[in-house]
Protein backbone atom coordinates (compact mmCIF):
# COMPACT_ATOMS: atom_id res chain seq x y z
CA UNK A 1 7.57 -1.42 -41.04
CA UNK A 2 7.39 0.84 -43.68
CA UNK A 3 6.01 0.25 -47.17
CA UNK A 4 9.66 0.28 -48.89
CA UNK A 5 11.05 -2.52 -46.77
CA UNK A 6 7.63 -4.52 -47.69
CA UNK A 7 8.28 -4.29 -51.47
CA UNK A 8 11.76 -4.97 -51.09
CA UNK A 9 11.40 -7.74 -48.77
CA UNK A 10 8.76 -9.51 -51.37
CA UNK A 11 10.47 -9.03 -54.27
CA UNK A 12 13.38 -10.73 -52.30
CA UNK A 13 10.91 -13.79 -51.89
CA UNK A 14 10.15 -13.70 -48.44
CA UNK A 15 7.15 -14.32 -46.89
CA UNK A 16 5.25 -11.63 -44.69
CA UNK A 17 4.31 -13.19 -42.02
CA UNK A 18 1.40 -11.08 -39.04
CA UNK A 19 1.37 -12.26 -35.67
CA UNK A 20 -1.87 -10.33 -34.25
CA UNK A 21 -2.92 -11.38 -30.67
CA UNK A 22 -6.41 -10.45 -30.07
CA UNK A 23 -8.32 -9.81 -26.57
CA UNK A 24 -11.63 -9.87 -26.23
CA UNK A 25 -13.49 -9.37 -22.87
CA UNK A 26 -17.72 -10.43 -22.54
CA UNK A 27 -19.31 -9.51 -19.67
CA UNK A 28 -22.91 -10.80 -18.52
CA UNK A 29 -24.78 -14.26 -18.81
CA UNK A 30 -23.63 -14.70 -22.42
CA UNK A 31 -20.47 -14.28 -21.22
CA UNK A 32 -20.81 -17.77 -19.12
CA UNK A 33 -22.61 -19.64 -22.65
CA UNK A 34 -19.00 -19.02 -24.19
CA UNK A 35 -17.11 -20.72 -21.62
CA UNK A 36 -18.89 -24.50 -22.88
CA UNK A 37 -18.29 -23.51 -26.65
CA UNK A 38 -14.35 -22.43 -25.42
CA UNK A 39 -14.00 -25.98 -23.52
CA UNK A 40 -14.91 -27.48 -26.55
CA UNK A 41 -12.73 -26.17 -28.80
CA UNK A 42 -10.10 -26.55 -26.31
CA UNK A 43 -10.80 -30.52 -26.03
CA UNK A 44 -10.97 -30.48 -29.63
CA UNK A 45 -7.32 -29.34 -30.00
CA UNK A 46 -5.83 -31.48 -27.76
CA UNK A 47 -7.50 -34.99 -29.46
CA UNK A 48 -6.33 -33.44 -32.89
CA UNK A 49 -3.02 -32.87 -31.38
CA UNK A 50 -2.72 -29.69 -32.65
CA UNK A 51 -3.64 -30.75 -35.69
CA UNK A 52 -3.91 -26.93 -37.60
CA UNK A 53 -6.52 -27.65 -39.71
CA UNK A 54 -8.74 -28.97 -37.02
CA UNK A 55 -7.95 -26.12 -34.70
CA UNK A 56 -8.78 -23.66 -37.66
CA UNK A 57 -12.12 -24.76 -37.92
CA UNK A 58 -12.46 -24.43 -33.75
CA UNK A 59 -11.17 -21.01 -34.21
CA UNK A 60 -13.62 -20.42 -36.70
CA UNK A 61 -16.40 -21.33 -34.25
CA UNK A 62 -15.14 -19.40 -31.72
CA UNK A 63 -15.40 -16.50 -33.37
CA UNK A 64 -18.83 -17.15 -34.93
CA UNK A 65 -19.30 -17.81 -30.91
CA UNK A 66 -18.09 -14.12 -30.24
CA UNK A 67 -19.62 -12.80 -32.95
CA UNK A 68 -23.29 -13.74 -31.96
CA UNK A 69 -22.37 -12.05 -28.72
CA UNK A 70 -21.11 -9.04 -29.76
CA UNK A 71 -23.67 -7.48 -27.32
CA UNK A 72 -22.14 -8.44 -24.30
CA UNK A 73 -18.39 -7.76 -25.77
CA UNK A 74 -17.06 -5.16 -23.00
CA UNK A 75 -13.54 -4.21 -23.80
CA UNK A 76 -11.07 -5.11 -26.45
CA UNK A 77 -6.79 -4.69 -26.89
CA UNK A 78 -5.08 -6.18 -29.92
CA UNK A 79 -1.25 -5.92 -30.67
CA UNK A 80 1.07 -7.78 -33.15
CA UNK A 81 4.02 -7.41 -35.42
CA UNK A 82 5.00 -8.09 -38.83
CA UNK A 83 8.17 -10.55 -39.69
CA UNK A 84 9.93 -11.44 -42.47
CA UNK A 85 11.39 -14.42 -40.75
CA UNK A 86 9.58 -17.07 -39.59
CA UNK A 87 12.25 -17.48 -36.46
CA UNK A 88 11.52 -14.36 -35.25
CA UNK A 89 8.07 -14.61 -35.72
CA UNK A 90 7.80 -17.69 -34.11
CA UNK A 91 9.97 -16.53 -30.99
CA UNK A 92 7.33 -13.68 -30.51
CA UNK A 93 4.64 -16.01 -30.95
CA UNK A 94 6.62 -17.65 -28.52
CA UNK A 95 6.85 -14.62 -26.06
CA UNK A 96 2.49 -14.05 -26.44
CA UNK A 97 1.82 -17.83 -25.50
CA UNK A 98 4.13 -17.29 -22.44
CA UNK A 99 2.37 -14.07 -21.58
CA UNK A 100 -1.50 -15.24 -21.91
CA UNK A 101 -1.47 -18.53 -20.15
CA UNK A 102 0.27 -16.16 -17.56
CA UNK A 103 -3.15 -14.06 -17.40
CA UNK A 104 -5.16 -17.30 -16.12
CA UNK A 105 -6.96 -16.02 -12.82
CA UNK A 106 -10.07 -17.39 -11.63
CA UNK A 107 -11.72 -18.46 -8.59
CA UNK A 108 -13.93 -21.09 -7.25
CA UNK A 109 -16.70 -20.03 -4.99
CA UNK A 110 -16.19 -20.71 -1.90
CA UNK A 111 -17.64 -24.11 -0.87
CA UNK A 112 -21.10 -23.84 0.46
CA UNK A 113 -22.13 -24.46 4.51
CA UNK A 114 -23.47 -28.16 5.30
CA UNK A 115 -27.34 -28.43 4.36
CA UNK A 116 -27.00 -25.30 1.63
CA UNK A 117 -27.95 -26.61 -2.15
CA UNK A 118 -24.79 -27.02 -4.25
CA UNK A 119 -24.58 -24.73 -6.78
CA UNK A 120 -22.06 -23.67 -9.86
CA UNK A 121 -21.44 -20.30 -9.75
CA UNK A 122 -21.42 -18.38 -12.73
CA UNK A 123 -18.79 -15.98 -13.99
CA UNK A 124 -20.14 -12.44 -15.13
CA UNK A 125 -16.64 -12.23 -16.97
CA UNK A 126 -14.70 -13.64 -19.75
CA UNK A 127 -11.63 -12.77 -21.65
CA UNK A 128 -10.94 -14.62 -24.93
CA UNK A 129 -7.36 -14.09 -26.37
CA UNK A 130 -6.47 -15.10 -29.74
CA UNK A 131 -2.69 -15.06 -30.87
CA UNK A 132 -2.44 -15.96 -34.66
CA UNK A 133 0.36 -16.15 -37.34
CA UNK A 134 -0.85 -15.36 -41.04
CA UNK A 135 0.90 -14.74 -44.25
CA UNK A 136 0.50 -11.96 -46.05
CA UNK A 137 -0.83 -8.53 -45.79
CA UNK A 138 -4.19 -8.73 -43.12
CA UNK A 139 -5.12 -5.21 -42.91
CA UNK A 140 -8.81 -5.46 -40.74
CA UNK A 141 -5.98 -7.26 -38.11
CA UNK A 142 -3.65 -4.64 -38.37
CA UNK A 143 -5.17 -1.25 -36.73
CA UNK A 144 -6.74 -0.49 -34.32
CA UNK A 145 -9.41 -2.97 -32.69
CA UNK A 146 -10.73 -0.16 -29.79
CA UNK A 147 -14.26 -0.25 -31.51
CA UNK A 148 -17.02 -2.57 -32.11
CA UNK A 149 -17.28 -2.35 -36.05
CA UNK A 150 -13.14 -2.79 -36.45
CA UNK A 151 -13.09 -5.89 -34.09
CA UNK A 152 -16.45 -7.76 -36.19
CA UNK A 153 -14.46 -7.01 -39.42
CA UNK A 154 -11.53 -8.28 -37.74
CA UNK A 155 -13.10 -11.52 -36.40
CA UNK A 156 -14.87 -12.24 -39.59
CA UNK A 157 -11.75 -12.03 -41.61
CA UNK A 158 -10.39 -14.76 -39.06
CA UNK A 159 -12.82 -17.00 -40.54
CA UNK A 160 -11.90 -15.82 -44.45
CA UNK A 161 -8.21 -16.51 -42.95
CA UNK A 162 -8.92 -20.09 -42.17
CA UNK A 163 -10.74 -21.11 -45.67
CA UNK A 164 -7.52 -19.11 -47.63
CA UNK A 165 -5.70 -21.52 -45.50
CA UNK A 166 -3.61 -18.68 -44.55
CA UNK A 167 -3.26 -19.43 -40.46
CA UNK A 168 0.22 -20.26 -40.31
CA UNK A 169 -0.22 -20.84 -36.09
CA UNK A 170 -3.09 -20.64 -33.85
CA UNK A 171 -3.62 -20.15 -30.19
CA UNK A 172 -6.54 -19.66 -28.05
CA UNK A 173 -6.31 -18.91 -24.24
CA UNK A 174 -9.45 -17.80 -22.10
CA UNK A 175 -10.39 -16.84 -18.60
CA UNK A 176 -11.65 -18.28 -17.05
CA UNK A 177 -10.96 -21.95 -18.29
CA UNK A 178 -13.89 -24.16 -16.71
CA UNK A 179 -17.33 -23.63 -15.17
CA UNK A 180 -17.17 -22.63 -11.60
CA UNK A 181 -14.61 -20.60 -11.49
CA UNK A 182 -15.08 -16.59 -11.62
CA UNK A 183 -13.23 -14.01 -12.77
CA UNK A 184 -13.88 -10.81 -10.67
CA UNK A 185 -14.03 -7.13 -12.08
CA UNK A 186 -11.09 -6.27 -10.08
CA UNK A 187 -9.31 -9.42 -11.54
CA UNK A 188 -10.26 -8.72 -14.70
CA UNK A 189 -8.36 -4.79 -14.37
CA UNK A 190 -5.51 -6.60 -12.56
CA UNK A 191 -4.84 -9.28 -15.14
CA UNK A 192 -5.99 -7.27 -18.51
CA UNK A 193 -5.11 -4.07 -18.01
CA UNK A 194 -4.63 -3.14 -21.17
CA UNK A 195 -8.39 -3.70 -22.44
CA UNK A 196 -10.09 -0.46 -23.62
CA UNK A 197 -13.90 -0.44 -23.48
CA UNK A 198 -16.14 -0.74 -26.55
């Protein structure tokens, strides 16, 4: 959208309004120490009822979470739009939700032979995804978020977002979504294929 149409549109009143989603793929044994922190920010949502206050301070640890990994991030994508109405904005918010809880694959181990220990296998990979709605201009969200420096900007100014109180939706999908299941490397190109390594 070019610059014009932004001045225009706000001295019209409207509200900008970014929807960003976010991917971020870990791989190694960190990766499987973010999939407890996930589960609880995923329980946490669902007692607050979606409460967005509650769920911006989960975000917030989540990426404080990523953040103190950033040495086993492997590959990142991020796309987004910006809207001057919040229906459209909310029907491609909308359209993202549909397409990330469509990128849930996993699988569980297969069950072990009578008399072998049972054991919890651990993933080596984990994608987080991140779809948010924010008002107003968000420029370390919108470019480019191919390189490690870009996406720790970006996912510290998630957590500047949250105390502006400028999160206007959240959403948080990851795979995959409980201990014991694994997400494969060829799973991982299948479902993200998009992702471009750091």
């Amino acid at each position: 959208m070019s610059a014009w149409t932004d001045r225009f549109n706000s001295l019209t009143g409207k509200k900008r309004l970014v929807v960003s989603r976010i991917f971020v793929a870990l791989t190694g044994n960190e990766s499987t120490t973010l999939l407890g922190a996930l589960n609880r920010a995923a329980q946490v949502a669902i007692d607050s009822d979606g409460d967005l206050e509650v769920m911006g301070e989960s975000l917030v640890e989540i990426c404080e979470s990523l953040l103190q990994r950033e040495t086993s991030w492997e590959s990142s994508h991020n796309e987004g739009d910006v809207f001057w109405s919040e229906e459209e904005a909310s029907q491609y918010l909308n359209e993202l939700f549909t397409d990330s809880s469509r990128r849930y694959f996993s699988e569980m181990d297969e069950t072990p032979d009578d008399g072998e220990p049972l054991s919890i296998p651990m993933t080596q990979n984990v994608v987080v995804m991140m779809t948010l709605a924010i008002e107003g201009e968000v420029p370390d969200l919108e470019t480019d978020l191919s390189n490690i420096q870009a996406l720790r900007q970006a996912l510290s100014q998630i957590c500047n977002l949250q105390a502006q109180r400028r999160l206007r939706a959240i959403q948080v999908h990851f795979s995959p979504d409980q201990m014991g299941c694994v997400l494969t490397s060829d799973h991982l190109m299948q479902q993200f294929p998009e992702l471009i390594p750091l």
